[in-house]
C-alpha atoms as a PDB file:
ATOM      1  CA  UNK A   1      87.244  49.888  93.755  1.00  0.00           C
ATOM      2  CA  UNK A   2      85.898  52.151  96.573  1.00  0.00           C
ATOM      3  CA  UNK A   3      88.502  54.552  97.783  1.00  0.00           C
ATOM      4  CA  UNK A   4      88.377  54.022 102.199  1.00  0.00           C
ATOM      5  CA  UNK A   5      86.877  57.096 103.709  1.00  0.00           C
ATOM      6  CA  UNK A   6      89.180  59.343 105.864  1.00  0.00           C
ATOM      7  CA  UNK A   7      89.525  59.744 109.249  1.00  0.00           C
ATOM      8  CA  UNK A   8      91.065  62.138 112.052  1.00  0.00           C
ATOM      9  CA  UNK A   9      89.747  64.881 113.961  1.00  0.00           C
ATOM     10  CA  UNK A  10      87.527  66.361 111.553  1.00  0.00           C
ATOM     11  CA  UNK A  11      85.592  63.255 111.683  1.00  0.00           C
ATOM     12  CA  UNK A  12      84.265  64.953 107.883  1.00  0.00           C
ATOM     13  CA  UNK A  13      83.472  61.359 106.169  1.00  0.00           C
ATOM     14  CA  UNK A  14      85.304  62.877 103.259  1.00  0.00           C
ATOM     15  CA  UNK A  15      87.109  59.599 100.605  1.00  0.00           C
ATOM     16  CA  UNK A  16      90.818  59.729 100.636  1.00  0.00           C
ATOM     17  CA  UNK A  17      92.078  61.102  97.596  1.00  0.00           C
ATOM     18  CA  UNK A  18      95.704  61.990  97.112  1.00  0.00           C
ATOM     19  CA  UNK A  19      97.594  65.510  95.590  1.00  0.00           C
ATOM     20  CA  UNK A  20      95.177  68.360  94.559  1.00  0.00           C
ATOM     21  CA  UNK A  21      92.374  66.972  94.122  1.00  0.00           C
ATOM     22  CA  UNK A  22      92.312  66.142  97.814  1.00  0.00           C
ATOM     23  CA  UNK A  23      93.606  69.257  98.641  1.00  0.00           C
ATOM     24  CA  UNK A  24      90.653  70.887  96.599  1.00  0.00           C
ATOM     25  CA  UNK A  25      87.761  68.191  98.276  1.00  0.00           C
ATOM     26  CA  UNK A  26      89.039  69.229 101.418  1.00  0.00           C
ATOM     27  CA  UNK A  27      88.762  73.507 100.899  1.00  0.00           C
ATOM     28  CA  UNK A  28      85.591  73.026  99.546  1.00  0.00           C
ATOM     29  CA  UNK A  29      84.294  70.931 102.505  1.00  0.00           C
ATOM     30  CA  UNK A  30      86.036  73.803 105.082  1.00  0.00           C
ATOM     31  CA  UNK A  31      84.217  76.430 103.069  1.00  0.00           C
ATOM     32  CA  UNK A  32      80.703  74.790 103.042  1.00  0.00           C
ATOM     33  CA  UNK A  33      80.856  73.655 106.869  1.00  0.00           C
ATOM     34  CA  UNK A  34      81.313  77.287 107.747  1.00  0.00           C
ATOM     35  CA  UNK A  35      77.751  79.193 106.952  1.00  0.00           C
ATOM     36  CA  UNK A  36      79.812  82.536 107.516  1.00  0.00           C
ATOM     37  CA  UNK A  37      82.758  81.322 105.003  1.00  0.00           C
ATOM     38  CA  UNK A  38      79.964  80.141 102.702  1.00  0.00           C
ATOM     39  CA  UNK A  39      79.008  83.316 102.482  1.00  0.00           C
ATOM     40  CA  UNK A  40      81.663  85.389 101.611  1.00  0.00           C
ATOM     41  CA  UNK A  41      82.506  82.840  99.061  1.00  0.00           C
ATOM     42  CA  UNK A  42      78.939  83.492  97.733  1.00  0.00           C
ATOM     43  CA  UNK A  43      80.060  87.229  97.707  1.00  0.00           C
ATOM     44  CA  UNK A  44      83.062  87.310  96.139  1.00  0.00           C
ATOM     45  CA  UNK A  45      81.698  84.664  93.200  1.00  0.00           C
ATOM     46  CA  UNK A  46      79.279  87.122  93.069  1.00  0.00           C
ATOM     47  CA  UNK A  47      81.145  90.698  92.463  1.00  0.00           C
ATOM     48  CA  UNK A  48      83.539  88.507  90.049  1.00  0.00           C
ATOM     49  CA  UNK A  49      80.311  87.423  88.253  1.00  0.00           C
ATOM     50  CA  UNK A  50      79.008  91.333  87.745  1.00  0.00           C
ATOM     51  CA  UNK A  51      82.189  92.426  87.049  1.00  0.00           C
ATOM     52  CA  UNK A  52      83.268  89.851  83.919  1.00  0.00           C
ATOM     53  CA  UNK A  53      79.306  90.410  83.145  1.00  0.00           C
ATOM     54  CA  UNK A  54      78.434  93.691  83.671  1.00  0.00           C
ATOM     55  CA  UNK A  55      78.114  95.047  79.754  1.00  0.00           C
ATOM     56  CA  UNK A  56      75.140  92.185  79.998  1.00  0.00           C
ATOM     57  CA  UNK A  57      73.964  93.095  83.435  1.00  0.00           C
ATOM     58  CA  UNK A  58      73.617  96.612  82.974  1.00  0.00           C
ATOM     59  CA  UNK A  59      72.652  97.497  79.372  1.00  0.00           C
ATOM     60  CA  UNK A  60      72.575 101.197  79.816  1.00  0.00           C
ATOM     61  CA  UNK A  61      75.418 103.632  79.175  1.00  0.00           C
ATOM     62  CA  UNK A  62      76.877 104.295  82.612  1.00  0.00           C
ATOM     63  CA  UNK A  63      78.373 107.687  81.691  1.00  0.00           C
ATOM     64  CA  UNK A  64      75.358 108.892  79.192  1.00  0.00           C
ATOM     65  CA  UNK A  65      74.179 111.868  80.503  1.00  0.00           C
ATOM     66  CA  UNK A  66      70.072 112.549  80.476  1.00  0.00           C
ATOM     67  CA  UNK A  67      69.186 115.667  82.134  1.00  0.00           C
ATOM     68  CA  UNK A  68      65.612 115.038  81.582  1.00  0.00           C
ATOM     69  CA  UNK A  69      65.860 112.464  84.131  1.00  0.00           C
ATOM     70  CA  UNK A  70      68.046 113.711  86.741  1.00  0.00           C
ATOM     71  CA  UNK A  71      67.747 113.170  90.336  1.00  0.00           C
ATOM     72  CA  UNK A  72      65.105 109.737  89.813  1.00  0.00           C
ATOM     73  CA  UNK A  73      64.288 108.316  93.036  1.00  0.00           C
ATOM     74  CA  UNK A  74      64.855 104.407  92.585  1.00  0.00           C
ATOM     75  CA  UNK A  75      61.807 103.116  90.727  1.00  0.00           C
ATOM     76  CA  UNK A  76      60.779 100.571  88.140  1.00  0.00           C
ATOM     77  CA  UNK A  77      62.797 101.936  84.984  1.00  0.00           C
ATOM     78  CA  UNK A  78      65.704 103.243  87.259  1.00  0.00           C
ATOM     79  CA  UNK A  79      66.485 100.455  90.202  1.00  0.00           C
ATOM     80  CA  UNK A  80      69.141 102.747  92.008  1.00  0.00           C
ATOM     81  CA  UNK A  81      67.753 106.040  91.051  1.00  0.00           C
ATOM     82  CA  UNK A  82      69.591 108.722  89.166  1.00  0.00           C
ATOM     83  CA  UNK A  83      71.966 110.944  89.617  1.00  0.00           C
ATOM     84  CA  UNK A  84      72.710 114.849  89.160  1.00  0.00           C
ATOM     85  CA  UNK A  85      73.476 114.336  85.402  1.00  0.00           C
ATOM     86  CA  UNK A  86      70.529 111.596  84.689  1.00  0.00           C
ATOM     87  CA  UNK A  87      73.110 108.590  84.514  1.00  0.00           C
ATOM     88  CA  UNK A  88      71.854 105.052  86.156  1.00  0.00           C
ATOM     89  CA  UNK A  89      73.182 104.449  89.331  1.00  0.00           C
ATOM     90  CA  UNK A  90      72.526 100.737  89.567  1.00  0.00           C
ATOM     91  CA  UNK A  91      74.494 101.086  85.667  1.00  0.00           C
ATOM     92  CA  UNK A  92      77.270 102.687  86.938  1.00  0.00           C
ATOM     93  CA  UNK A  93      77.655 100.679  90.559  1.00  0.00           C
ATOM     94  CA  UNK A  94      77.585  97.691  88.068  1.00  0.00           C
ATOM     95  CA  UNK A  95      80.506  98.934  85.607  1.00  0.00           C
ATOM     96  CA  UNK A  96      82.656  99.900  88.482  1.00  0.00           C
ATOM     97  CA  UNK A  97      82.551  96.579  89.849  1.00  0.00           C
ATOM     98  CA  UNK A  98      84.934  95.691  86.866  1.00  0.00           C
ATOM     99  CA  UNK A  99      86.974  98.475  87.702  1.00  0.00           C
ATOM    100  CA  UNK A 100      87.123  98.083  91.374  1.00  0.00           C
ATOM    101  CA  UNK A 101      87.739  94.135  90.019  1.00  0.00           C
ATOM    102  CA  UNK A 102      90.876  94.916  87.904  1.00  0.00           C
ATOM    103  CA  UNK A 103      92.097  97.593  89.874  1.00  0.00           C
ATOM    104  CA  UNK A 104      92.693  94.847  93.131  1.00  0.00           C
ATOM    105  CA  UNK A 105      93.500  92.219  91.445  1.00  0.00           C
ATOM    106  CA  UNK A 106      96.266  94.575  89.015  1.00  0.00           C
ATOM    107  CA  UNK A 107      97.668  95.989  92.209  1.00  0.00           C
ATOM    108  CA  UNK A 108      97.375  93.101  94.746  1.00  0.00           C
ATOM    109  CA  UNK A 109      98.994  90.810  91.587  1.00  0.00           C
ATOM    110  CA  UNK A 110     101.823  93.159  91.175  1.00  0.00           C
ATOM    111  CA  UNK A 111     102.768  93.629  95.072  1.00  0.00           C
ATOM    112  CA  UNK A 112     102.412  90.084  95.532  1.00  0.00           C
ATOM    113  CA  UNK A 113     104.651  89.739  92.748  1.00  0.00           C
ATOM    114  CA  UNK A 114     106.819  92.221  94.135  1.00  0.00           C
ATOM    115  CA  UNK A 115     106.958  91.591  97.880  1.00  0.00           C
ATOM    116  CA  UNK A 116     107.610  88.005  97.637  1.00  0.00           C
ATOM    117  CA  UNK A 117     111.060  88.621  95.515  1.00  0.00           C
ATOM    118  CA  UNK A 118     112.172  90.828  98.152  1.00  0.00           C
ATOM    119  CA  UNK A 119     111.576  88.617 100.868  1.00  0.00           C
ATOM    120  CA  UNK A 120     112.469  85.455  99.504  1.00  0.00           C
ATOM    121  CA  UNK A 121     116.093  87.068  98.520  1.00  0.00           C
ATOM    122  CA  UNK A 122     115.944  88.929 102.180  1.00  0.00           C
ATOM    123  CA  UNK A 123     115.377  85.358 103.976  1.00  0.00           C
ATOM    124  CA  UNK A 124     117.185  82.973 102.184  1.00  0.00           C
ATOM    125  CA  UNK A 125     120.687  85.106 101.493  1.00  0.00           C
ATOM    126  CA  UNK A 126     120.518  87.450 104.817  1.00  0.00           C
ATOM    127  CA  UNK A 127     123.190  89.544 105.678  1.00  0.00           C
ATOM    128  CA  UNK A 128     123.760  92.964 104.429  1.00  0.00           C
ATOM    129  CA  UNK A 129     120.969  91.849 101.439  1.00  0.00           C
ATOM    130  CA  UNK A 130     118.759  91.241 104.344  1.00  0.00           C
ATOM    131  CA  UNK A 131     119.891  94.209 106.296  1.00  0.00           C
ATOM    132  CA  UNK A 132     119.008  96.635 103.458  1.00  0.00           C
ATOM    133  CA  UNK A 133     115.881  95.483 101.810  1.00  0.00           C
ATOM    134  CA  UNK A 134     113.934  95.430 105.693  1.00  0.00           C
ATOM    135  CA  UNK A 135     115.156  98.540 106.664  1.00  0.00           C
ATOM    136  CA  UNK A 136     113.557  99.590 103.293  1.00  0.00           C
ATOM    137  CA  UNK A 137     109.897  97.983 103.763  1.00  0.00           C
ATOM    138  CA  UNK A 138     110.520  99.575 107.679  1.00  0.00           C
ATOM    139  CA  UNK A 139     110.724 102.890 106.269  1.00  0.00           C
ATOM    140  CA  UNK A 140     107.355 102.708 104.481  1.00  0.00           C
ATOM    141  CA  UNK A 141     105.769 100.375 106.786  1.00  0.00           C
ATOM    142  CA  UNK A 142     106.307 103.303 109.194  1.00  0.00           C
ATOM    143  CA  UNK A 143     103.929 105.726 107.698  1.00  0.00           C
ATOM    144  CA  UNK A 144      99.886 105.138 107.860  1.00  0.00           C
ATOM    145  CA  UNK A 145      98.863 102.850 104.417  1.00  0.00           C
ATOM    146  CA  UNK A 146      96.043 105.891 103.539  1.00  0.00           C
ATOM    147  CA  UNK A 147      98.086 108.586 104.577  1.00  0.00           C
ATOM    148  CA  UNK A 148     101.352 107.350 102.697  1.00  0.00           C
ATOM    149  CA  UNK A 149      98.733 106.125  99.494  1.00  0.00           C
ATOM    150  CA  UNK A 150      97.315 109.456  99.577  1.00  0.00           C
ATOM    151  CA  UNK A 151     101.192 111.611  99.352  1.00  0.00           C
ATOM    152  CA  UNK A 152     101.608 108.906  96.630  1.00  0.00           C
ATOM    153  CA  UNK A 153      99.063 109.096  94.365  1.00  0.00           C
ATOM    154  CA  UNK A 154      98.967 113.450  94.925  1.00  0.00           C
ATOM    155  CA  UNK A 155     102.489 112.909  93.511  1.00  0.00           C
ATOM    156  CA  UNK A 156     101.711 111.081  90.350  1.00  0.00           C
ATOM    157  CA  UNK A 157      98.022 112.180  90.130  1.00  0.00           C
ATOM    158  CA  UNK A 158      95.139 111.003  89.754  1.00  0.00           C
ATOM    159  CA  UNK A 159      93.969 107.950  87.061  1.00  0.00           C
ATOM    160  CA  UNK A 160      93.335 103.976  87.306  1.00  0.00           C
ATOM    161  CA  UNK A 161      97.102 103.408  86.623  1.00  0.00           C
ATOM    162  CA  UNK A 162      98.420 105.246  89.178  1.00  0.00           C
ATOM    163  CA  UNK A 163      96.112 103.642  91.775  1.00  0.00           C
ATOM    164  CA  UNK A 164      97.321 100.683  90.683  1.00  0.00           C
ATOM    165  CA  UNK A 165     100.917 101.619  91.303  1.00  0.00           C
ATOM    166  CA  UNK A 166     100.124 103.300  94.535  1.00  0.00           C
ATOM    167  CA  UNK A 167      98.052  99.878  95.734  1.00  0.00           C
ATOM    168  CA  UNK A 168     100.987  97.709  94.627  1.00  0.00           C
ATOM    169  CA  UNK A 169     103.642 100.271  96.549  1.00  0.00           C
ATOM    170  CA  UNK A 170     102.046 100.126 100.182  1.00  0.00           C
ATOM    171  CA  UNK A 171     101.166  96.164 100.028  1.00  0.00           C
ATOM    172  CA  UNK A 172     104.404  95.172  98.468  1.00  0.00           C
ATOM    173  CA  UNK A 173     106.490  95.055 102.177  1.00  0.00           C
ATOM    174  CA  UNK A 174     103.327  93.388 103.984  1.00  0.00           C
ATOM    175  CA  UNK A 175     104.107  90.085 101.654  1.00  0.00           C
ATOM    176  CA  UNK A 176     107.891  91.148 101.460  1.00  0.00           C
ATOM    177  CA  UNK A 177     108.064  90.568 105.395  1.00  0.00           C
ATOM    178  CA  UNK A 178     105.514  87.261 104.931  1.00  0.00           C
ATOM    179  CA  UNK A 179     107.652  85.740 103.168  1.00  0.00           C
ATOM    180  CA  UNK A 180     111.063  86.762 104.832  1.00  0.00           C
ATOM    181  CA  UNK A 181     109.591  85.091 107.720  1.00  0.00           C
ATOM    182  CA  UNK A 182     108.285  81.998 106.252  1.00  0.00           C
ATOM    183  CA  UNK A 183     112.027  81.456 104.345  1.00  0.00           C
ATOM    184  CA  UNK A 184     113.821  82.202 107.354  1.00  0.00           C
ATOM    185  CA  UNK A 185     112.516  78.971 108.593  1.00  0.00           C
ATOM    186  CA  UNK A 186     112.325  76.912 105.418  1.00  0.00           C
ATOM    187  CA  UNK A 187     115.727  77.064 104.312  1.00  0.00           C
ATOM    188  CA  UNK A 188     116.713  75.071 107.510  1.00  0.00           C
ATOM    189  CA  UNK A 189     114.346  71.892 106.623  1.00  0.00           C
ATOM    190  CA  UNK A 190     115.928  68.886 105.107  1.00  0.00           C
ATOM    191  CA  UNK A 191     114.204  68.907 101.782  1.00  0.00           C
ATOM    192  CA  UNK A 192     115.949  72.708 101.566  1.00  0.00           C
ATOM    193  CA  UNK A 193     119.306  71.023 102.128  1.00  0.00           C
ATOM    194  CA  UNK A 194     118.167  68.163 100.292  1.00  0.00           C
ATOM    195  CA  UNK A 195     117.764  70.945  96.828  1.00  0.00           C
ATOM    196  CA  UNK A 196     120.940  72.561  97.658  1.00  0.00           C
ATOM    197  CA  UNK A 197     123.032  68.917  97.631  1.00  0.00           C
ATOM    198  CA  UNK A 198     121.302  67.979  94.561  1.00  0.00           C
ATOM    199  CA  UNK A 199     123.262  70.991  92.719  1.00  0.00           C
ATOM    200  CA  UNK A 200     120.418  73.513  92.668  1.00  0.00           C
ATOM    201  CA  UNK A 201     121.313  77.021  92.683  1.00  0.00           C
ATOM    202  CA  UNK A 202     120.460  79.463  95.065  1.00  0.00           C
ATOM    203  CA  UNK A 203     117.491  81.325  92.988  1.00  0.00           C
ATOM    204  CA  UNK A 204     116.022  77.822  92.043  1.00  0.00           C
ATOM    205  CA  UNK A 205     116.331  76.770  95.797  1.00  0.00           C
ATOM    206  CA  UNK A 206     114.448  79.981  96.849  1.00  0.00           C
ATOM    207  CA  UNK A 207     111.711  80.001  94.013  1.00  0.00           C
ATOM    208  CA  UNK A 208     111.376  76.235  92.621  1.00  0.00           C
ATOM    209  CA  UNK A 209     111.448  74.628  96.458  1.00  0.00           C
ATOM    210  CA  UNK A 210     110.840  77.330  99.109  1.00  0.00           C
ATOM    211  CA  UNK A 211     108.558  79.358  98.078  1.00  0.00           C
ATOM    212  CA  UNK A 212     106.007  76.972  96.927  1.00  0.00           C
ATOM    213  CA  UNK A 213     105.639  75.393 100.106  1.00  0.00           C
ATOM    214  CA  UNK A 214     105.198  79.407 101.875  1.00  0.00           C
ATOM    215  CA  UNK A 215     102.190  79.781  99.851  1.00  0.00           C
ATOM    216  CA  UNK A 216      99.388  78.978 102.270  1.00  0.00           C
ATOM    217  CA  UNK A 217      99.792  82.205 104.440  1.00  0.00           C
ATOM    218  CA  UNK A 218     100.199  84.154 101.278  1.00  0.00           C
ATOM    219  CA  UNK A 219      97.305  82.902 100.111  1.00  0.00           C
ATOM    220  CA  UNK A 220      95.402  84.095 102.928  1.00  0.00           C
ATOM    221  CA  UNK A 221      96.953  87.730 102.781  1.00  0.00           C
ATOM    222  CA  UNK A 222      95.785  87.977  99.226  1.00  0.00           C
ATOM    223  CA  UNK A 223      92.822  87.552 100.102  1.00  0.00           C
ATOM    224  CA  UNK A 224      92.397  90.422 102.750  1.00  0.00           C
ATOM    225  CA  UNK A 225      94.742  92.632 100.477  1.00  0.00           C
ATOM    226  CA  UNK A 226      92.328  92.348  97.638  1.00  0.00           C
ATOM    227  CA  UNK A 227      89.120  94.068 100.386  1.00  0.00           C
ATOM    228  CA  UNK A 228      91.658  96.365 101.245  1.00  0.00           C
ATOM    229  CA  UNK A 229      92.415  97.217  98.032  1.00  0.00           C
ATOM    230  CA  UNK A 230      89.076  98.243  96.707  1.00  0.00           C
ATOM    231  CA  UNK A 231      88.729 100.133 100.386  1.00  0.00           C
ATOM    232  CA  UNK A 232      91.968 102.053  99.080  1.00  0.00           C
ATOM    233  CA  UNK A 233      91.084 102.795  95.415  1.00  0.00           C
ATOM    234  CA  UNK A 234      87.355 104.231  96.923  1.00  0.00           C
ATOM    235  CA  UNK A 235      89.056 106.239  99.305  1.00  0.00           C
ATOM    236  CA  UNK A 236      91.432 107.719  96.579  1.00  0.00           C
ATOM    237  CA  UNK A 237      88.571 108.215  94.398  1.00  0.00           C
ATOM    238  CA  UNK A 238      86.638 109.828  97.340  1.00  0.00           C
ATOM    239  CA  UNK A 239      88.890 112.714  97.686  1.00  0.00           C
ATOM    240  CA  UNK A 240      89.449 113.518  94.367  1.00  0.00           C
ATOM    241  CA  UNK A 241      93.021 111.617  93.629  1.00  0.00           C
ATOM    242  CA  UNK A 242      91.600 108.540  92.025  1.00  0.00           C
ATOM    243  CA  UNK A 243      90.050 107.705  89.347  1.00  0.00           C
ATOM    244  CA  UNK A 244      89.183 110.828  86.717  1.00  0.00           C
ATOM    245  CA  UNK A 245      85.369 111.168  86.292  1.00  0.00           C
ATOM    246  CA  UNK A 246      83.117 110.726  84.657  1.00  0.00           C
ATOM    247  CA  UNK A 247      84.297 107.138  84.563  1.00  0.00           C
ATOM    248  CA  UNK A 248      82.353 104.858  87.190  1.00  0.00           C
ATOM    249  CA  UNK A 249      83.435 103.918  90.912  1.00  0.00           C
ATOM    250  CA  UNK A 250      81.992 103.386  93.951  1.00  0.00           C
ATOM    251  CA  UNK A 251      84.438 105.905  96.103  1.00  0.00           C
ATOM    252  CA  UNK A 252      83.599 108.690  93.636  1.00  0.00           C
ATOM    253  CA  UNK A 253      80.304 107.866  93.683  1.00  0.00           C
ATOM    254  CA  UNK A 254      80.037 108.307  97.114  1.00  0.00           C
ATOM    255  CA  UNK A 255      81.892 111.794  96.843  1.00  0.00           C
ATOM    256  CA  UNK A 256      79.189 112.695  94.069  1.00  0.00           C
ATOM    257  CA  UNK A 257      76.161 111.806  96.713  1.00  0.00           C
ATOM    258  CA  UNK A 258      77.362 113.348  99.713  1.00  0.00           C
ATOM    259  CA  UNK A 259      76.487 116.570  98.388  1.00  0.00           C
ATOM    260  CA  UNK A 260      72.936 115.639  97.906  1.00  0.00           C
ATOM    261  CA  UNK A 261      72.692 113.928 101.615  1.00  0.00           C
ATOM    262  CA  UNK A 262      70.964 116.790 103.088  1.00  0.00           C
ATOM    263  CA  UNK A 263      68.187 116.774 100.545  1.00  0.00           C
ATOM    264  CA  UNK A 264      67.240 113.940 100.519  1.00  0.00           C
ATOM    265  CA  UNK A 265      68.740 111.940  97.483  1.00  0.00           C
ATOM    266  CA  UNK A 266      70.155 108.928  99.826  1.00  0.00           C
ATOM    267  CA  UNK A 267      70.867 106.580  97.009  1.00  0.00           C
ATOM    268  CA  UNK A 268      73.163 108.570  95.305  1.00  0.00           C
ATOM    269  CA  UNK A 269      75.623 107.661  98.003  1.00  0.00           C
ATOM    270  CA  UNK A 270      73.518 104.594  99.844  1.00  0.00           C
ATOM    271  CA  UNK A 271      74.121 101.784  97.025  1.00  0.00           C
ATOM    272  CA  UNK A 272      77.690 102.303  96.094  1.00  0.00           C
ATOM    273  CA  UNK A 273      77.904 102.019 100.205  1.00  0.00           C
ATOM    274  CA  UNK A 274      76.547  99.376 100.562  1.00  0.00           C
ATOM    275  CA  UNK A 275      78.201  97.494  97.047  1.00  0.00           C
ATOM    276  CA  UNK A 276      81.542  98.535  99.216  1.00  0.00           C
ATOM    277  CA  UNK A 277      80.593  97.155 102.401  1.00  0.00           C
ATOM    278  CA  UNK A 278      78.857  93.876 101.226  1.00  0.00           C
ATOM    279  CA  UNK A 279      82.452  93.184  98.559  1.00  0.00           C
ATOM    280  CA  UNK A 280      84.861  93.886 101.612  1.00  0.00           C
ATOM    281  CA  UNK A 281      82.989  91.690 103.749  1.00  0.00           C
ATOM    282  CA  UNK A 282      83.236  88.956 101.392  1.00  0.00           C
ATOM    283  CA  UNK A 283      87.045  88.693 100.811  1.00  0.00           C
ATOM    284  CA  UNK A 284      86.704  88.899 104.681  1.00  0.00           C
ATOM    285  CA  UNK A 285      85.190  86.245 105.874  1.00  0.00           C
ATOM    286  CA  UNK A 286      86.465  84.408 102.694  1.00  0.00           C
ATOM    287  CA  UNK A 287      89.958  85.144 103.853  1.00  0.00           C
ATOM    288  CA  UNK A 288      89.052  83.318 107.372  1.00  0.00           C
ATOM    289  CA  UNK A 289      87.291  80.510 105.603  1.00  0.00           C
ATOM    290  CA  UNK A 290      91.183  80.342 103.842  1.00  0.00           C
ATOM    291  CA  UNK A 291      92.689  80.222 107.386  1.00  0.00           C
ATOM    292  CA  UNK A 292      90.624  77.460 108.037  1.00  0.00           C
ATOM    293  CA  UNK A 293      91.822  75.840 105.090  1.00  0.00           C
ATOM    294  CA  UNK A 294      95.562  75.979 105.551  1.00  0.00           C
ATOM    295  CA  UNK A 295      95.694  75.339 109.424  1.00  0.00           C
ATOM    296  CA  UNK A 296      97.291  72.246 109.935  1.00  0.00           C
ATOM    297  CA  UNK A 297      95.207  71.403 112.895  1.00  0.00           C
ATOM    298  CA  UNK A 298      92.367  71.102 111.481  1.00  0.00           C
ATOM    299  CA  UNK A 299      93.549  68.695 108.836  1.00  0.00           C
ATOM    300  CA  UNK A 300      92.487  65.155 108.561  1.00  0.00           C
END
């Protein structure tokens, strides 16, 4: 039997389909209307890709050292060049993809993880609970993200662990006061009282019938955390508090080139630009093609 084919504002000739798999027909449709959204989808399949592949993209050693071949302008055997020490740059702007990869979605994971707990507890209990975990995301939503990431990470040092933990620490209130907000106006809708009468406790309340239904929005601000979070582990590595050399990443990278800018050597700090500015663009406009998504006016 042939499913009827929606209707409504959209006018998107799409078949009704109930549950996920409607929900699914439908983000896919939003994406591929949108040339701009298609794209940054395009770009963020694409840095996933090199970073689960990159031992098979790049088969050279990104950290093996060849003196003979220092300094190679981008040519034929070398795509990127080389740098100071001989090593492939298009090797090692490959590798640190998968750094760059785990390192945002480690840190973005863990202060989702983190920020939602707070401010599902914050929003649904309120009070002096309320009172006290706010005035605690206030205090270090008061300082600048670099600046406070930067006092952070000086104070554990440098190394991929502690940018994870210093990601995960200034991102955690952004989804703690998300979700405060979202629960604040949850816990007043029927099916919320509807969970409670049933016998539920408070925690399953919260985390079994709230905060499923908050998730669009989150969604949304994962994906500009994750951009942001790659912007934040170059930056670390660009000033010398990141990660410890000579392991691959882009912000480091960058460092390394700069010093070679005035002779002449531009892709030693050109390509990991650019791998930087083409990945945060992606989760960008990704992240608005995500909007699109979850509006409700746009639905069907």
């Amino acid at each position: 039997m042939t499913l009827p084919i929606a209707s409504g504002p959209a006018g998107n000739g799409l078949r009704w389909k109930p549950g996920l798999s409607r929900q699914l027909d439908y983000s896919w449709y939003v994406i591929r209307r949108n040339p701009v959204t298609l794209l940054g989808f395009v770009v963020v399949t694409l840095f996933v890709a090199v970073g689960l592949l990159a031992p098979l993209i790049a088969r050279r050693d990104p950290i093996e050292v060849a003196p003979a071949f220092a300094l190679q302008s981008p040519c034929r055997q070398f795509w990127f060049g080389t740098d100071q020490y001989g090593r492939d740059v298009f090797s090692r702007i490959v590798h640190s993809a998968r750094l760059d990869l785990f390192i945002a979605l480690t840190s973005v994971g863990l202060a989702f993880a983190i920020g939602t707990a707070i401010g599902a507890l914050a929003g649904y209990y309120g009070g002096a609970l309320d009172a006290t975990l706010m005035r605690l995301t206030d205090i270090v939503l008061a300082f600048p993200p670099f600046i406070l990431a930067m006092g952070t990470a000086a104070a554990l040092g440098a190394g991929t662990a502690n940018i994870i933990y210093v990601v995960a620490f200034i991102q955690a209130p952004i989804y703690a006061r998300l979700v405060r907000g979202e629960i604040l106006s949850a816990r007043e809708r029927p099916y919320a009282e509807a969970a409670r009468c049933s016998g539920n406790s408070g925690l399953g309340v919260v985390f079994i019938h709230l905060l499923p239904n908050c998730l669009p929005p989150l969604l949304v601000q994962v994906a500009n955390n994750l951009s942001w979070a790659i912007l934040n582990a170059a930056g670390l590595s660009f000033i010398g508090l990141g990660v410890r050399p000579p392991t691959p990443e882009w912000g480091s990278m960058i460092s390394e080139g700069v010093q070679f800018m005035m002779s002449g050597r531009w892709w030693l700090f050109m390509f990991p630009g650019l791998a930087i500015f083409v990945t945060i663009l992606g989760f960008n406009l990704l992240a608005d093609g995500l909007r699109d998504v979850f509006d409700p006016r746009l639905r069907w």
